[in-house]
Protein backbone atom coordinates (compact mmCIF):
# COMPACT_ATOMS: atom_id res chain seq x y z
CA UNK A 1 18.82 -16.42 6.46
CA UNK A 2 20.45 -18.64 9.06
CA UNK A 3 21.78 -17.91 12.43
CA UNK A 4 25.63 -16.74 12.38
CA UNK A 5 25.12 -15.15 8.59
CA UNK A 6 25.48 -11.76 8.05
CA UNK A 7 22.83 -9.38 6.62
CA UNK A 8 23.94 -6.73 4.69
CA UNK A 9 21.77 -3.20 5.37
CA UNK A 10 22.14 -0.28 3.04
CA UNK A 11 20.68 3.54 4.28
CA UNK A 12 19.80 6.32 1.78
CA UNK A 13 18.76 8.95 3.50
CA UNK A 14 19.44 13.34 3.54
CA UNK A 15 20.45 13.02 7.32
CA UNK A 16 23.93 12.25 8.00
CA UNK A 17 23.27 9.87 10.13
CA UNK A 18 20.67 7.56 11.49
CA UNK A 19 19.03 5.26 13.98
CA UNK A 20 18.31 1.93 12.27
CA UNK A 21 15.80 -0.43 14.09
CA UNK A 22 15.93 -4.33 12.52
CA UNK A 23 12.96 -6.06 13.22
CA UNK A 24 11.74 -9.72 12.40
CA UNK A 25 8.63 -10.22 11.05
CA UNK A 26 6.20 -12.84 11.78
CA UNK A 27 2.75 -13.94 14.00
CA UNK A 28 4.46 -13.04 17.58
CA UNK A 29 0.60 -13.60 19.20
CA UNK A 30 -0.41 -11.08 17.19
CA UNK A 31 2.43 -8.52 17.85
CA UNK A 32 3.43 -8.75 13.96
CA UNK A 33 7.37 -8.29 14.74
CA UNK A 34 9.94 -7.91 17.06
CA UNK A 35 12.98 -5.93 17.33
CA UNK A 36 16.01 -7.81 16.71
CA UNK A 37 18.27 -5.01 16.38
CA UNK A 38 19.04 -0.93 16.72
CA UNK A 39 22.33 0.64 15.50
CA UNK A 40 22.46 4.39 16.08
CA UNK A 41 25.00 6.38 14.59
CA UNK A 42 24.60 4.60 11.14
CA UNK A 43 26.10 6.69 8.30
CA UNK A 44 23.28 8.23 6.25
CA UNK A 45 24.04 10.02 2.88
CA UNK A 46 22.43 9.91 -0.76
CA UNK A 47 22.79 6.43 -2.66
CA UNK A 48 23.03 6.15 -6.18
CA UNK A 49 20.38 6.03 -8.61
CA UNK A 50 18.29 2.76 -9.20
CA UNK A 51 18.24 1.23 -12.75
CA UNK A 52 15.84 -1.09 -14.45
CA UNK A 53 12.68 -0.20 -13.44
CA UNK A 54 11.48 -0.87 -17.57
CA UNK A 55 12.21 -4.65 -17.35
CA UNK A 56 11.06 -4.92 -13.94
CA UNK A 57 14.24 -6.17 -12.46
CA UNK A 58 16.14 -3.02 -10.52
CA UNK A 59 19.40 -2.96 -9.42
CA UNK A 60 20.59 -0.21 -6.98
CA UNK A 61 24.84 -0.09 -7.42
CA UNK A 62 24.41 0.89 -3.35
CA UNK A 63 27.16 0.70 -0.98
CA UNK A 64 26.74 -0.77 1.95
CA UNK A 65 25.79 0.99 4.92
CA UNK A 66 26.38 -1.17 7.65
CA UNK A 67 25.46 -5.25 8.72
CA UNK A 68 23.86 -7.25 11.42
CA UNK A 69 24.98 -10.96 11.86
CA UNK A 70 21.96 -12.73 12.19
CA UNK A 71 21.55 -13.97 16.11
CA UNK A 72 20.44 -17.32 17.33
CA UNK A 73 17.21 -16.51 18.68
């Protein structure tokens, strides 16, 4: 992902809603990520089934919850 795109983020989860924390991965001096991101009040609810899981490929026919456009930093 590049700065300006936007990340799509899907939630299944029982609660109705939730606090969703983004964080970026990486070295960070030994930190091992960073929040980038928290969006409280994101709609929770039950997804779909997953399908797939035979071949190894899955595909989840999820809707999406909510998105983040990706910032510069």
């Amino acid at each position: 992902m590049s700065p300006g795109d936007t990340l799509d983020l899907y939630v299944h989860s029982v609660a109705a809603t939730v606090l969703l924390q983004v964080y970026r991965l990486g070295w960070y001096g030994g930190v091992g990520g960073r929040l980038v991101a928290a969006l409280p009040g994101i709609r929770g609810g039950i997804q779909p089934r997953c399908t797939g899981r035979t071949s190894g490929a899955v595909a989840c026919p999820w809707r999406v919850s909510t998105w983040l456009i990706v910032p510069t930093g």
